[in-house]
Protein backbone atom coordinates (compact mmCIF):
# COMPACT_ATOMS: atom_id res chain seq x y z
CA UNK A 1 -7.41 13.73 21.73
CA UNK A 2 -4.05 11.66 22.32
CA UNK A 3 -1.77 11.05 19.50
CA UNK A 4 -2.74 7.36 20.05
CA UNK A 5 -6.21 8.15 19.59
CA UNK A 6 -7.45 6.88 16.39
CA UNK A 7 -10.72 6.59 14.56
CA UNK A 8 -10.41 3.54 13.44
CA UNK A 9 -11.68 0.69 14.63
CA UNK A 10 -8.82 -2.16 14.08
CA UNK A 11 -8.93 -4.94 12.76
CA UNK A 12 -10.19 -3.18 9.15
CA UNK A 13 -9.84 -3.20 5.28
CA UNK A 14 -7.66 -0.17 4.09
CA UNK A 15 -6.48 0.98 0.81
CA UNK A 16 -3.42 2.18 0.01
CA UNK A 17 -2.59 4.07 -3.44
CA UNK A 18 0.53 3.06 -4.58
CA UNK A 19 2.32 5.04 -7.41
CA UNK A 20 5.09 4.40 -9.58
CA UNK A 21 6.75 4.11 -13.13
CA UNK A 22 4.66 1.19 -14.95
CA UNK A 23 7.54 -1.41 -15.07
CA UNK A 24 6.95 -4.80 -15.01
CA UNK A 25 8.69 -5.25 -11.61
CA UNK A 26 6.40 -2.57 -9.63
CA UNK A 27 3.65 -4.83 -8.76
CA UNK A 28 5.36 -7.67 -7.63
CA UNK A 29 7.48 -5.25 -5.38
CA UNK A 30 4.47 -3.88 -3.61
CA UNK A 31 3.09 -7.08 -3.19
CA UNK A 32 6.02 -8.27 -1.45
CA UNK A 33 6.30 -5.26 0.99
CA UNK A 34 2.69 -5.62 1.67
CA UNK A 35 2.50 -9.36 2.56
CA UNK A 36 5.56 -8.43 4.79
CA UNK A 37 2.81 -6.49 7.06
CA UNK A 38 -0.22 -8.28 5.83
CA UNK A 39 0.31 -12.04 5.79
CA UNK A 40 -3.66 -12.18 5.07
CA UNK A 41 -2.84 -10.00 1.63
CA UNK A 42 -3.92 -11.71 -1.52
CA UNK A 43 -3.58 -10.39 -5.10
CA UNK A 44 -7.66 -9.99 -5.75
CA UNK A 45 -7.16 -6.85 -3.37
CA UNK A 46 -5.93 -4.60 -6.05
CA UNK A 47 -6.88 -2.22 -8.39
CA UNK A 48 -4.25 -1.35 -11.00
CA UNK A 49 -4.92 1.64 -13.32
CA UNK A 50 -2.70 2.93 -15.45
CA UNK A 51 -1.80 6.68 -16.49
CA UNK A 52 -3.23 8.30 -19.30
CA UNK A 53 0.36 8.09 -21.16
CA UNK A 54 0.71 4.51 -19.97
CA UNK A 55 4.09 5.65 -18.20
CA UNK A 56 3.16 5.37 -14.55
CA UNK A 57 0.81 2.23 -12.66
CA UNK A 58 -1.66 2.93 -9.57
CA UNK A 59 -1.95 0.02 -7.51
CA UNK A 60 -4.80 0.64 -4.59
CA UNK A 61 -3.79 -2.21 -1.84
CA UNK A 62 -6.49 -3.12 0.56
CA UNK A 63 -4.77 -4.39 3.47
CA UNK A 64 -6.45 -5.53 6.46
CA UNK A 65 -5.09 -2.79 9.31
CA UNK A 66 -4.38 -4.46 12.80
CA UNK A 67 -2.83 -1.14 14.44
CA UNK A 68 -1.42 1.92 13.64
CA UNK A 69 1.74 1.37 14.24
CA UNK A 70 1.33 -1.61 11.44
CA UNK A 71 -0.49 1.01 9.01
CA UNK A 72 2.78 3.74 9.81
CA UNK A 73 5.02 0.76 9.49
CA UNK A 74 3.77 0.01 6.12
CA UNK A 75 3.56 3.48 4.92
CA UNK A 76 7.40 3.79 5.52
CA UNK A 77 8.85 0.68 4.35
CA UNK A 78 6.56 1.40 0.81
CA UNK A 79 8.10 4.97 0.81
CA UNK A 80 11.17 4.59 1.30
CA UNK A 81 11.70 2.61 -2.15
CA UNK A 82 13.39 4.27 -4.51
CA UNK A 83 10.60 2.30 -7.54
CA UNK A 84 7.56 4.12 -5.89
CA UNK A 85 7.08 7.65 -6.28
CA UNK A 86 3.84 8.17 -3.99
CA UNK A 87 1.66 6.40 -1.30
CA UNK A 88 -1.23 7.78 -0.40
C-alpha cells in the first residue's frame, strides 16, 4: 500500500479526543482551531467529560474529514498548543 493510501472514504465524520487542563478557556480554543479546518463544525459535535478529579476536560470533536492532509493538518495545529496535553 502507498503512504497515500487510506481507508477512509472522504468526505466523513471523525472524532478527535482532545485533552487538556479543565479551564474555562480550553473549549473555546479547540473550537476555534477546529472551525479553522472545519468551517461545517458546530458546537452539538462534542462530547465533554471531565476527569474523575475534575482537573482535566475531554472534548471528542467530530469533524467532517475532507482529506488527509486536512485530518494531519488538524492534528498538528491542535498539538502544537501549549493548553492541550493530548489528541488522540
Amino acid at each position: 500500500m502507498t503512504p497515500e493510501a487510506s481507508f477512509l472514504e472522504y468526505p466523513t465524520p471523525f472524532p478527535l479526543k482532545i485533552m487538556g487542563e479543565a479551564k474555562a478557556e480550553l473549549e473555546a480554543l479547540v473550537l476555534d482551531i477546529v472551525r479553522r479546518h472545519d468551517a461545517s463544525f458546530t458546537p452539538e459535535r462534542v462530547e465533554r467529560r471531565l476527569s474523575s478529579q475534575g482537573r482535566y476536560l475531554c472534548l471528542t470533536c467530530t469533524v467532517t474529514a475532507t482529506s488527509r492532509d486536512m485530518l494531519d493538518d488538524l492534528y498538528r495545529e491542535l498539538s502544537a498548543h501549549p493548553r492541550i496535553r493530548y489528541v488522540l
